[in-house]
Protein backbone atom coordinates (compact mmCIF):
# COMPACT_ATOMS: atom_id res chain seq x y z
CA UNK A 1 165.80 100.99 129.56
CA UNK A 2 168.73 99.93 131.70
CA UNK A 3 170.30 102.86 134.31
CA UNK A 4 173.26 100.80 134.79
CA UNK A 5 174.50 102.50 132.29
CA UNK A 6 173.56 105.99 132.71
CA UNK A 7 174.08 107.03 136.41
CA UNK A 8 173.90 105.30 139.75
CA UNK A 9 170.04 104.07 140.87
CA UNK A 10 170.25 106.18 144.08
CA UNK A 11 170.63 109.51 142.06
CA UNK A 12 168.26 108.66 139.59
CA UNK A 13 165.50 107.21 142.05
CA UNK A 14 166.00 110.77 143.80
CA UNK A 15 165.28 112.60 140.78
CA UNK A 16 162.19 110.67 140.12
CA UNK A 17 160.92 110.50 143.62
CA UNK A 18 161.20 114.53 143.09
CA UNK A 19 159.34 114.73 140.26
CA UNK A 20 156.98 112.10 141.52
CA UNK A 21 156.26 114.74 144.45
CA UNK A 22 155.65 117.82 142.21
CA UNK A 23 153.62 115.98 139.79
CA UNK A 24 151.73 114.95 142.93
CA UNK A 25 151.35 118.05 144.26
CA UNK A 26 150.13 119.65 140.89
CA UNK A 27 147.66 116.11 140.02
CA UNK A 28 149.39 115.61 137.15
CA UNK A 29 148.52 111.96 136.69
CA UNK A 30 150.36 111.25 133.64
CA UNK A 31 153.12 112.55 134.71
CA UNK A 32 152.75 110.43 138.20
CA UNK A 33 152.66 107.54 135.59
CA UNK A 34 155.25 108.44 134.23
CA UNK A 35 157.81 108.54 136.94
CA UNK A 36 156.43 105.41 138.47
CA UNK A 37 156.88 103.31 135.25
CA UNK A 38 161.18 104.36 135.93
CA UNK A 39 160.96 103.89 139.87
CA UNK A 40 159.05 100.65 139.08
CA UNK A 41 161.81 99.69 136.91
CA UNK A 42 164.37 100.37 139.03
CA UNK A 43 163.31 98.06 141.88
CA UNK A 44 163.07 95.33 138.96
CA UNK A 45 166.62 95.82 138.02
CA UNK A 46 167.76 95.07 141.42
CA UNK A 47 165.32 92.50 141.93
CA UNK A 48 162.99 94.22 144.38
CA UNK A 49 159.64 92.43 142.92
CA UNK A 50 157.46 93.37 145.71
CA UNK A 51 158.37 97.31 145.33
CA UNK A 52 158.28 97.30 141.92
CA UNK A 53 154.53 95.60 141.64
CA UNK A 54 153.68 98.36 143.73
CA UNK A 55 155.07 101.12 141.23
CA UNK A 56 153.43 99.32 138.38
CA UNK A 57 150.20 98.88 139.90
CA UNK A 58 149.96 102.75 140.65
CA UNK A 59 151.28 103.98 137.64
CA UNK A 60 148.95 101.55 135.20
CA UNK A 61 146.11 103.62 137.67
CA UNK A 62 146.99 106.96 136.57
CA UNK A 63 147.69 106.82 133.41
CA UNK A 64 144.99 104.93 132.24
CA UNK A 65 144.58 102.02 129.55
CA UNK A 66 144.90 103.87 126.65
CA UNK A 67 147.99 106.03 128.78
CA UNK A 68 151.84 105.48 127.25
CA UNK A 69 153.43 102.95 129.50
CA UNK A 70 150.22 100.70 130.65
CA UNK A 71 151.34 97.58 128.53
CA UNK A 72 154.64 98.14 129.50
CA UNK A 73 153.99 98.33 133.39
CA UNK A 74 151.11 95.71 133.42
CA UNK A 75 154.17 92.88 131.49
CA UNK A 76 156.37 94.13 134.22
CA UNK A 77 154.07 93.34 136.81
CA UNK A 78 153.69 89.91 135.24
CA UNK A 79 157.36 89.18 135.39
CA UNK A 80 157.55 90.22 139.07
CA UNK A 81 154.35 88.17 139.87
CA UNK A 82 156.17 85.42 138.66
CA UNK A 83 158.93 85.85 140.50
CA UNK A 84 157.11 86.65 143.74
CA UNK A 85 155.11 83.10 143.60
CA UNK A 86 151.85 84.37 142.61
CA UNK A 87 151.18 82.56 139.49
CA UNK A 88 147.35 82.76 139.12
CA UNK A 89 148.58 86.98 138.07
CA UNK A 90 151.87 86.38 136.67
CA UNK A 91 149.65 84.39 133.96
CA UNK A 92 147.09 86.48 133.70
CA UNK A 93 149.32 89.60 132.98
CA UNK A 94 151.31 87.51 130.62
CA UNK A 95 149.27 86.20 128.51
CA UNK A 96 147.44 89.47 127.92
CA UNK A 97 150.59 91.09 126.99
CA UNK A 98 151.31 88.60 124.21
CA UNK A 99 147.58 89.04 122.80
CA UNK A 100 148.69 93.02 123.18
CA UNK A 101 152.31 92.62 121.55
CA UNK A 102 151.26 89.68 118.75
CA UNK A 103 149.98 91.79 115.97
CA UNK A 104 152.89 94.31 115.39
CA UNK A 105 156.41 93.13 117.67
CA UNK A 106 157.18 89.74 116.76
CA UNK A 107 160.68 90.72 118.96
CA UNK A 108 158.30 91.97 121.92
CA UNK A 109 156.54 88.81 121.72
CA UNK A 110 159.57 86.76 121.30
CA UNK A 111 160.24 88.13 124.93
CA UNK A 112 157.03 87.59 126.40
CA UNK A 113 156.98 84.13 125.56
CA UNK A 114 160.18 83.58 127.06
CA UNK A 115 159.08 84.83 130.70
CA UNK A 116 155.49 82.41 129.99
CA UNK A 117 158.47 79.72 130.07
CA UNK A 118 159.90 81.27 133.18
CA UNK A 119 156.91 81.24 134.69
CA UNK A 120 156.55 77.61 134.11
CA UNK A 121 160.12 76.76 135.31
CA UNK A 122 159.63 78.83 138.65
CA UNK A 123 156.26 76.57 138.84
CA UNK A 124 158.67 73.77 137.79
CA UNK A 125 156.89 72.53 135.48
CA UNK A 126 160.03 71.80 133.10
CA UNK A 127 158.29 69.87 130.41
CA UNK A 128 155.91 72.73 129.79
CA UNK A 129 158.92 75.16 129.97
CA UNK A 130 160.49 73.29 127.81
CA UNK A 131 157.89 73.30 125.33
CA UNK A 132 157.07 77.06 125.06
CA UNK A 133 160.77 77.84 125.17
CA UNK A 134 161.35 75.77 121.53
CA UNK A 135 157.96 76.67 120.03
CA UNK A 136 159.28 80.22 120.52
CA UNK A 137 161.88 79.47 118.46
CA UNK A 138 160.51 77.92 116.03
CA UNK A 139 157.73 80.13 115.83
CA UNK A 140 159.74 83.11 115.21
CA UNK A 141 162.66 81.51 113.02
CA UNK A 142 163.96 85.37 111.94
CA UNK A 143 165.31 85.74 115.33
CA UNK A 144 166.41 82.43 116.54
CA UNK A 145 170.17 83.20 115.73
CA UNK A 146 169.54 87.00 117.11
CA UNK A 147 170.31 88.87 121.10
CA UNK A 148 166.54 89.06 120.85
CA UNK A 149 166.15 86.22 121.87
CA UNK A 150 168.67 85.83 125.02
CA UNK A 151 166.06 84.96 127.49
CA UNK A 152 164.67 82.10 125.70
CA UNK A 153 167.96 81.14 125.51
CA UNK A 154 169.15 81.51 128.88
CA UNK A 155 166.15 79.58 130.24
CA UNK A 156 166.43 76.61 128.15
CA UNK A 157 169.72 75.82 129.41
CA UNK A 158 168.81 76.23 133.27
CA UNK A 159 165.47 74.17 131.78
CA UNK A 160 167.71 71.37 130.13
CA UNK A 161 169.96 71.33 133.04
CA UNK A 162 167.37 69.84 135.01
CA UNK A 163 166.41 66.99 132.51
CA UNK A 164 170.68 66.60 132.57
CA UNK A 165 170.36 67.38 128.69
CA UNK A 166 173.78 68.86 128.77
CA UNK A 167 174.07 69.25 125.33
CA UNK A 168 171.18 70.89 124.98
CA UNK A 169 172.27 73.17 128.26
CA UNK A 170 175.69 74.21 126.98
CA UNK A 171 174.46 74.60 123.12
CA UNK A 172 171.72 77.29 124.46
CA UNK A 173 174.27 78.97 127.66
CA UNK A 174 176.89 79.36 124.89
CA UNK A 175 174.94 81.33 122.55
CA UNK A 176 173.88 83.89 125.43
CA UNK A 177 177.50 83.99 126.33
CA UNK A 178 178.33 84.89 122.74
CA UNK A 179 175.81 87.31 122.48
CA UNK A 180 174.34 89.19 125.30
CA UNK A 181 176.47 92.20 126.32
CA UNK A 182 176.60 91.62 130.04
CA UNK A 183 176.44 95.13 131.13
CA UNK A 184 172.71 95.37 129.66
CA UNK A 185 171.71 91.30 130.19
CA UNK A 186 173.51 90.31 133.39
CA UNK A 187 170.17 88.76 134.58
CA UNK A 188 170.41 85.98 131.41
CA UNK A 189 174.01 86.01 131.58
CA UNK A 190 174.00 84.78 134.69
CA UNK A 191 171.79 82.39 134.02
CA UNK A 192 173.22 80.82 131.53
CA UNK A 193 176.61 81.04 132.65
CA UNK A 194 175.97 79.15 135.99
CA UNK A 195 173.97 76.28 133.95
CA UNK A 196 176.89 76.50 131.28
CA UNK A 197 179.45 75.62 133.78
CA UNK A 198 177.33 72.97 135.68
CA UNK A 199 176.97 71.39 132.20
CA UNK A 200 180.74 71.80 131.51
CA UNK A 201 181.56 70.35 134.67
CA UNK A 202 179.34 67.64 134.47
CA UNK A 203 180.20 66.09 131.08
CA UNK A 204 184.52 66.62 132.17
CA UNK A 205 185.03 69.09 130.01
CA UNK A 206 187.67 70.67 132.33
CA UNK A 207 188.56 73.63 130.38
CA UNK A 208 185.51 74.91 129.62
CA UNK A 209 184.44 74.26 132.92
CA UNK A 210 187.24 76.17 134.38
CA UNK A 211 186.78 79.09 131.94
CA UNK A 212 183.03 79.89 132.69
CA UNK A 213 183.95 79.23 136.06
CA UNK A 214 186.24 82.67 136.49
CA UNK A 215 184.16 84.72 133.82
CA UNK A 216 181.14 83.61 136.60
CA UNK A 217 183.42 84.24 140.02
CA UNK A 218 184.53 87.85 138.32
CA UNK A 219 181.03 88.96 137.32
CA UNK A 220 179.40 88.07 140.39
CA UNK A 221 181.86 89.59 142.26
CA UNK A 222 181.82 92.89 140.88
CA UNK A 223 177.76 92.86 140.27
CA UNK A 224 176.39 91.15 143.40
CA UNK A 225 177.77 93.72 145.87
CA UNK A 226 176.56 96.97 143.39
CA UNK A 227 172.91 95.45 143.38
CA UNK A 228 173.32 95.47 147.28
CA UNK A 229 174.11 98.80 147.67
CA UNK A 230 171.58 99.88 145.40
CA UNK A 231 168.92 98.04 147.33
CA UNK A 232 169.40 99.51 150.16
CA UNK A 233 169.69 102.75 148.89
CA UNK A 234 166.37 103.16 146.67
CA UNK A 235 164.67 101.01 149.47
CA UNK A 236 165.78 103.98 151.89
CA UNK A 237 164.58 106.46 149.27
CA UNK A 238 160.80 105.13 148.22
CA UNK A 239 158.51 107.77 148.36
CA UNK A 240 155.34 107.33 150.54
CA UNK A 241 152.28 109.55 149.68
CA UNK A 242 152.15 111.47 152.86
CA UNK A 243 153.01 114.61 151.86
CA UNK A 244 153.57 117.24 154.65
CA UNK A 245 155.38 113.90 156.80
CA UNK A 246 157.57 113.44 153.30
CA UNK A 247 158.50 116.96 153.11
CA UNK A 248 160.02 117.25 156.66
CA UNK A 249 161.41 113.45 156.73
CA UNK A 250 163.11 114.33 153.48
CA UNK A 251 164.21 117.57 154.23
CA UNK A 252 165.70 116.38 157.59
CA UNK A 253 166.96 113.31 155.49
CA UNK A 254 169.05 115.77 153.39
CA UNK A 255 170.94 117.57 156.06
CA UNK A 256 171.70 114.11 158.06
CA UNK A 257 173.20 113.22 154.92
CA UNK A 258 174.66 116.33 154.12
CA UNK A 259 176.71 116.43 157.39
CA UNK A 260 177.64 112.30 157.49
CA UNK A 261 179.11 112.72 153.97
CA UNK A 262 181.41 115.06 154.93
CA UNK A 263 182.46 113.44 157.68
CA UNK A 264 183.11 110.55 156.10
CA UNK A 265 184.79 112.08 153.48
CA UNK A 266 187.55 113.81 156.13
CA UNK A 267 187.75 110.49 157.50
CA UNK A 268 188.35 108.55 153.92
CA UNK A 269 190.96 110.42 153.34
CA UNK A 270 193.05 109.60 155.72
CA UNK A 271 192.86 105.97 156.11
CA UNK A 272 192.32 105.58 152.48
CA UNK A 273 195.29 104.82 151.15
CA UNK A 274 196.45 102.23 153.91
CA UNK A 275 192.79 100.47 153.22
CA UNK A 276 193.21 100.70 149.15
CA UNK A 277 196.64 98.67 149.88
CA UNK A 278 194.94 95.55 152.33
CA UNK A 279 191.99 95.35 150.41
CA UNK A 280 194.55 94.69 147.02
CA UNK A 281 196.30 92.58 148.78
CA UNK A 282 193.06 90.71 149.87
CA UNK A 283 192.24 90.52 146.80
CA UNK A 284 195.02 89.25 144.66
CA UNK A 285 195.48 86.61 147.79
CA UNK A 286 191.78 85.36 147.63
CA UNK A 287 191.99 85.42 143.72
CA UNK A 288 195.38 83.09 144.11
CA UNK A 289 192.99 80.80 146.36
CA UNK A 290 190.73 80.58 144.18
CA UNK A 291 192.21 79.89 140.92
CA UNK A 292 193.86 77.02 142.78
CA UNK A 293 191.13 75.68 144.48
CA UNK A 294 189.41 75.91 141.33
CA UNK A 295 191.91 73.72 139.69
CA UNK A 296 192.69 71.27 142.53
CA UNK A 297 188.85 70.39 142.19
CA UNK A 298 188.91 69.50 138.74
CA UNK A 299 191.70 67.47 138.61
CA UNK A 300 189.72 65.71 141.18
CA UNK A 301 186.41 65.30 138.94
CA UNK A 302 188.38 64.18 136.24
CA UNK A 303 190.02 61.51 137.99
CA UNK A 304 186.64 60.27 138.91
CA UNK A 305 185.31 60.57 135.54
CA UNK A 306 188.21 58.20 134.29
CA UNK A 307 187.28 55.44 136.55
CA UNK A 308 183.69 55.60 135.78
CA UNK A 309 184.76 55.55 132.19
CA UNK A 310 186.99 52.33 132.34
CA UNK A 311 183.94 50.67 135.11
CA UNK A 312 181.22 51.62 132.22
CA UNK A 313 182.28 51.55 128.34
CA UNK A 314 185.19 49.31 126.82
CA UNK A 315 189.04 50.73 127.32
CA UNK A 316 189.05 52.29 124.11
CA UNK A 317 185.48 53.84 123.81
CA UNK A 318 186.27 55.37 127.23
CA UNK A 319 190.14 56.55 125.76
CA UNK A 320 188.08 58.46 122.38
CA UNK A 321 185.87 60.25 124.99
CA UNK A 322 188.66 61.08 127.11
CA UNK A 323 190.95 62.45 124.08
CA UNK A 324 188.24 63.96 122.00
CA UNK A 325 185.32 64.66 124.49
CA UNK A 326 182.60 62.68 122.51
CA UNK A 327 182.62 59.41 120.65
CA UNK A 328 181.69 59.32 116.58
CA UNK A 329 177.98 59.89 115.69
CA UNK A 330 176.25 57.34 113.11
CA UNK A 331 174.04 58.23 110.25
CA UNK A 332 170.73 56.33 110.11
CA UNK A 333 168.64 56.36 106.77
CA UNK A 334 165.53 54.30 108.79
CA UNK A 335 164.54 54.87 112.09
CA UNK A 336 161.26 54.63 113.31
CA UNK A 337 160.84 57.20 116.49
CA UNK A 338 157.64 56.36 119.35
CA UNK A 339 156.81 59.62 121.12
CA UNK A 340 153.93 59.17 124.40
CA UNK A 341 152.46 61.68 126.17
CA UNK A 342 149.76 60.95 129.22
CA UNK A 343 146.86 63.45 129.19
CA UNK A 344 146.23 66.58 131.61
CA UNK A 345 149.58 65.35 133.06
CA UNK A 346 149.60 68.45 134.49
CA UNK A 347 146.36 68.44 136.22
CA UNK A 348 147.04 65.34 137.74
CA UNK A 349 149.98 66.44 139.54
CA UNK A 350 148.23 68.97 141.22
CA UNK A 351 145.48 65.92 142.40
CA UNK A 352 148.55 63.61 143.62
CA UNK A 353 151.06 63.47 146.07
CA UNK A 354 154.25 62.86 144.88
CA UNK A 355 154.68 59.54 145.53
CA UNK A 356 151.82 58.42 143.96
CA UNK A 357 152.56 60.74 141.18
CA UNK A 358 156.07 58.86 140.77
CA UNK A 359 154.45 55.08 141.47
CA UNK A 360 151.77 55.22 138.91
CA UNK A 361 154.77 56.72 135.99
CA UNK A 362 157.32 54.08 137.22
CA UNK A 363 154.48 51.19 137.02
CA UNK A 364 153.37 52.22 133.40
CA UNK A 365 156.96 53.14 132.14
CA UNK A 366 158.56 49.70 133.72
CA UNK A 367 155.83 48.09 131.33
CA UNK A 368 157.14 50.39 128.15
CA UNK A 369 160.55 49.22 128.86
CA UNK A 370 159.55 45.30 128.89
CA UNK A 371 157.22 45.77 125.48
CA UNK A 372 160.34 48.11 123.83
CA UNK A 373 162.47 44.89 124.70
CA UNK A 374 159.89 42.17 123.13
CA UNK A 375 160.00 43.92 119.63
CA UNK A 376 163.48 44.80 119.70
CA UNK A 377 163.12 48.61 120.28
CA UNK A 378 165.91 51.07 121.95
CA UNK A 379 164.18 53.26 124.64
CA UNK A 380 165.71 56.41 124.07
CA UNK A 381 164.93 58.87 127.31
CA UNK A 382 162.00 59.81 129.72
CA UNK A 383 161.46 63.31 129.93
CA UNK A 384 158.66 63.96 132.31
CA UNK A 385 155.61 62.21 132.10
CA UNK A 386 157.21 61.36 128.15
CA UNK A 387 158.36 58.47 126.96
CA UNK A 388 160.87 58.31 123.96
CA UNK A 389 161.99 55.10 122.01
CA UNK A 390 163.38 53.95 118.32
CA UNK A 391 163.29 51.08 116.09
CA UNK A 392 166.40 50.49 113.86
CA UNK A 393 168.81 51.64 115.86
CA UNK A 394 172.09 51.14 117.30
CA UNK A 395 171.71 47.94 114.76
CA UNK A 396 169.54 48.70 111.85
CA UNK A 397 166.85 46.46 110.74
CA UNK A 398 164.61 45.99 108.21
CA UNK A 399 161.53 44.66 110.50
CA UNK A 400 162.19 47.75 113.58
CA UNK A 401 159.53 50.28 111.66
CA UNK A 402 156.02 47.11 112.39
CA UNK A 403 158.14 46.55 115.61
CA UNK A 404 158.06 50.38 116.44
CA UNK A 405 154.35 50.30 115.72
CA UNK A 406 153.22 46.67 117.42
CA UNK A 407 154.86 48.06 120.59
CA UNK A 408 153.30 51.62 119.98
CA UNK A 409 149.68 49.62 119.79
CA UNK A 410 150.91 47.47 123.21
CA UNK A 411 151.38 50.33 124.88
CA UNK A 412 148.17 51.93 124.50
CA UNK A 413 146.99 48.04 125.11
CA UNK A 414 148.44 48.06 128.46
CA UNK A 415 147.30 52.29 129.80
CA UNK A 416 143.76 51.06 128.26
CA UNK A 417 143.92 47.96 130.89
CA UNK A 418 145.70 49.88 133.58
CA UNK A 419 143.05 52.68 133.19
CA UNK A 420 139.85 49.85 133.42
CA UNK A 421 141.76 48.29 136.60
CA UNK A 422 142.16 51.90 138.50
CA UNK A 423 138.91 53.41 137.62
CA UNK A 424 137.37 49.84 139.30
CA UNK A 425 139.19 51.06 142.41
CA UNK A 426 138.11 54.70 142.16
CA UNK A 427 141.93 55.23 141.60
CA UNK A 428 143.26 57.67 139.72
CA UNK A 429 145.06 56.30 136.00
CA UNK A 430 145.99 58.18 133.08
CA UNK A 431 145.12 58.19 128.92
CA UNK A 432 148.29 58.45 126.50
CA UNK A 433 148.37 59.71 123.20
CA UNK A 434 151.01 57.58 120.76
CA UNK A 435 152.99 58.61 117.68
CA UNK A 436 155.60 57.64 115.41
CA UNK A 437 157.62 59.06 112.40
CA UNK A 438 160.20 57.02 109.78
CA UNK A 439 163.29 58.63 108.58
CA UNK A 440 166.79 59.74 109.06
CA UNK A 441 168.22 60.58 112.07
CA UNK A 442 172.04 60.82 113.66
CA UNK A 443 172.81 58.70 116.57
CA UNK A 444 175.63 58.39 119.28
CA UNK A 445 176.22 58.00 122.65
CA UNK A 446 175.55 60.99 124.92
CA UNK A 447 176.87 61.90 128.51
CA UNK A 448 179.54 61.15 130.42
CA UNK A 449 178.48 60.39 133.96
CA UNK A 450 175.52 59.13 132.95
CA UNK A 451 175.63 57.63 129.15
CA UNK A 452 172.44 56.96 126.83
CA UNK A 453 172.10 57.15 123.15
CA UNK A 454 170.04 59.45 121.84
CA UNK A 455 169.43 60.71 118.06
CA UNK A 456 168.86 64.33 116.33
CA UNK A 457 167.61 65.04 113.13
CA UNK A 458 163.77 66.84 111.85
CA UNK A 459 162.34 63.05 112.04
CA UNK A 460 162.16 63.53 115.81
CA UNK A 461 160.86 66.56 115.48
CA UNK A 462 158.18 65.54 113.45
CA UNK A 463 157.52 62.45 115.30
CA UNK A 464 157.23 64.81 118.33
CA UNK A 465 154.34 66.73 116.45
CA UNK A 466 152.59 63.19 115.33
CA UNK A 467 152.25 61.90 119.22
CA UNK A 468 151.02 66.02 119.85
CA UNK A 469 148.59 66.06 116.79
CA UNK A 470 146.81 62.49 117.72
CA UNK A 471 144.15 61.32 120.10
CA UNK A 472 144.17 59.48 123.18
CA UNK A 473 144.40 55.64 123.23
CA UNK A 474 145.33 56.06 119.29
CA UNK A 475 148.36 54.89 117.18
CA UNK A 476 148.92 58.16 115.27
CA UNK A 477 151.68 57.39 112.47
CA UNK A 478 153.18 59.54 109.46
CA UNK A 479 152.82 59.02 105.66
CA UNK A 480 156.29 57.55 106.00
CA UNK A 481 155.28 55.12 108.63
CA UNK A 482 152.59 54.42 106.79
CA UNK A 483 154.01 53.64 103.21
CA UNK A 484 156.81 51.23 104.51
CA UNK A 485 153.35 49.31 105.99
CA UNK A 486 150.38 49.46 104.48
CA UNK A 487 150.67 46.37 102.99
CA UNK A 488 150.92 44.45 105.42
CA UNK A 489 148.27 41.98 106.11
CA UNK A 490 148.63 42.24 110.56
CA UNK A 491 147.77 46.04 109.77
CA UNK A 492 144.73 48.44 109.10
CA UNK A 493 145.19 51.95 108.89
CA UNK A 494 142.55 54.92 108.47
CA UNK A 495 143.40 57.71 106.67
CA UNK A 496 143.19 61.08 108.96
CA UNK A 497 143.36 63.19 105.86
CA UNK A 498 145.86 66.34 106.25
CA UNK A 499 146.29 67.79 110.01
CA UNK A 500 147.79 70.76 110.42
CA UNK A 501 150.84 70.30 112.73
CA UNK A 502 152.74 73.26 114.94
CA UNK A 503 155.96 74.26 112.95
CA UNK A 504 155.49 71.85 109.96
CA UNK A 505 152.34 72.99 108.28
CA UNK A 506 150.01 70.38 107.08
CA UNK A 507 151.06 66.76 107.31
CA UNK A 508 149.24 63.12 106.00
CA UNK A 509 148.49 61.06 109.50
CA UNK A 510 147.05 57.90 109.92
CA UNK A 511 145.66 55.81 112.50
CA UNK A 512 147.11 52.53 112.85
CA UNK A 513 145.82 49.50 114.76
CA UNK A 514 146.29 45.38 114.61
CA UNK A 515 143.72 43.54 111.66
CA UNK A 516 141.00 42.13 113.43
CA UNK A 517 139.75 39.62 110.26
């Protein structure tokens, strides 16, 4: 439930802290519960974590696990555990609300899932947050073009931001922009709306940049000084269980109040009018300001865009991107796509500084890059500890699927080596997991400050799931893959049978690996 809409939070935290008092006083627990669930709720709203765990954890207390409210107030907590740092709970609370929510609120769970991915971006792990962000999408298909899910959608573009996806960041901040209705989702709005003009901004799309840009000054304007006030407010207001001290402090409360308000309403009245006029005044001047501020620092990013164009791509490459904001996308009928993906990543980070953490990636990804260029394969991106690369593309070729694979078998040639060498020093080294898909895909050039080509299409998708559904220091390839090879005398393959893989049901794989005889 959002107040916003109904009253201000000071008069409605009154009422509660009220009724929290007389339930108190007659040991009505549920009740209690009850009114702590809405406190609770308010001090989320206005981003009070710490306040509103406390309200949570009460109210899940007296009203019991089988009490109305007790899921509800133990995913809150979760939420605000998250944002508090403590991530240990935050998961904890999380994960049993998705187990509570799974068998009969696919929305509910929809939501859930998103704040398991905010909980891995405030951990900043982006590659995990990343991960449950889509697979909640494609898990729940029914409501990927839905408001439901808003938050998913509004963390996947701050998410993307940080891997400088942009296309991926404005395609996700534009749909919560279209969709959420701000006065009841200003948290994702936000969100998506400061990511959506970063994004804007970054690939010189000065327009769009420029329009998020006053829809983002105007809302936090008018909503960052009401949350302020309410703060301080309902922080003034919380009700402490003392009884016989609140009864006196709030009774003494109420006649200070009583007295200042009409004071300062005899005072209001008359300066008001001389203040209304400054503060428009103010306002339309600073608006002015800003607006040409605003513009005077785009013209200047553009103008630095245009000579990084003309320093990086040929005159009229860089004009078509100017003109039209993107250059012409190919359509490829045979690409082969290499996924990698090092093993409890995660848990190594946690064992590493981050230097070492950054040396033993840039050592084993150099080496990707140099085998990629030996069989003629396009590295596509890094994201995290993954490495992505295609065969047949920007030039097709008839021989790039057995190059995508030799180099896919190199790889896991050179970790196994690297591995053997580290262990011998007691050094830390990781395992990889390998695999590769054939089939269509689009392809173009991406980015303006910082161009790449990359490709879309369900091949990458499924060559995603191949590299997730095989085994360390493996080859894992697709029936695809496999038919354009298997008769090829360098090759042997062994048949995996059918593995079931997330989002595409059950799927032929196949180890690969060079003939030895």
């Amino acid at each position: 439930m959002y107040f916003r809409t109904l009253k201000p939070y000071d008069v409605i935290s009154t009422y509660f802290l009220k009724s929290l008092r007389i339930f108190d006083q007659i040991n009505d627990s549920l009740g209690k519960a009850k009114c702590q669930l809405q406190l609770g709720l308010i001090q989320y709203l206005i981003d009070s974590y710490a306040e509103a765990v406390e309200y949570f954890e009460e109210g899940t207390m007296n009203c019991g696990v089988d009490g109305p409210g007790y899921h509800t107030m133990r995913y809150l907590s979760g939420i605000c555990y998250s944002e508090l740092g403590r991530f240990d709970r935050a998961e904890e609370l999380l994960n049993a609300s998705l187990l509570n929510y799974a068998a009969g609120d696919p929305d509910k769970v929809v939501t859930v899932r998103a704040f398991i991915g905010k909980l891995y971006f405030n951990q900043k792990k982006y590659v995990e947050c990343i991960r449950e962000l889509e697979d909640a999408l494609v898990d729940y298909p029914r409501n990927s073009d839905s408001a439901s899910v808003s938050p998913v959608r509004a963390f996947l573009s701050a998410a993307y931001l940080k891997f400088g996806d942009l296309e991926k960041t404005i395609e996700n901040g534009e749909f919560v922009l279209n969709n959420v209705d701000v006065t009841s989702g200003i948290t994702y709005w936000m969100i998506a709306a400061s990511s959506l003009h970063k994004a804007y901004r970054r690939s010189g799309k000065s327009d769009d940049a420029y329009r998020v840009l006053l829809r983002l000054t105007e809302f936090s304007d008018s909503v960052g000084g009401t949350r302020t006030r309410e703060r301080l407010t309902i922080d003034k207001a919380k009700y402490e269980f003392d009884k016989e001290l609140y009864r006196e402090k709030a009774q003494q409360d109420l006649e200070f109040q009583v007295k200042l308000r009409e004071k300062n309403r005899q005072r209001d009245i008359g300066f008001g009018l001389g203040i209304l006029a400054i503060l428009l005044a103010v306002g339309f001047y600073s608006r002015w300001r800003l607006v040409k501020n605003a513009k005077n620092l785009i013209e200047s990013e553009k103008e630095r865009s245009d000579e990084l164009l003309l320093n990086i791509l040929p005159a009229e490459v860089a004009e078509e991107l100017k003109n039209e904001g993107r250059t012409e996308a190919r359509d490829f009928d045979m690409v082969s796509i290499l996924f990698t993906d090092f093993k409890e990543f995660t848990q190594a980070s946690e064992k590493l500084s981050p230097s070492e953490l950054v040396e033993e990636i840039n050592v084993c990804f150099e080496a990707f890059d140099g085998i990629c260029e030996q069989f003629g394969i396009e590295k596509i991106k890094t994201i995290g500890d993954s490495y992505m690369a295609a065969g047949g593309i920007p030039v097709p070729d008839p021989h790039s699927v057995k190059g995508a694979v030799l180099a896919a078998i190199h790889m896991q040639e050179f970790i196994r080596n690297r591995y053997q060498k580290q262990r011998s020093k007691d050094a830390h080294a990781f395992e990889m997991r390998v695999g590769i898909h054939t089939g269509p895909v689009v392809a173009g050039i991406v980015g303006v400050k910082k161009f790449q080509y990359d490709i879309w299409g369900d091949t990458v998708n499924t060559a995603s799931r191949m590299e997730s559904s095989g085994e360390v220091d493996a080859v894992n390839v697709s029936q695809a893959t496999y038919d354009h090879l298997k008769d090829d005398p360098d090759l042997e393959f062994e048949h995996r049978g059918k593995v079931e893989a997330k989002g595409k049901g059950e799927i032929d794989m196949y180890f690969v690996r060079l003939r030895t005889s």
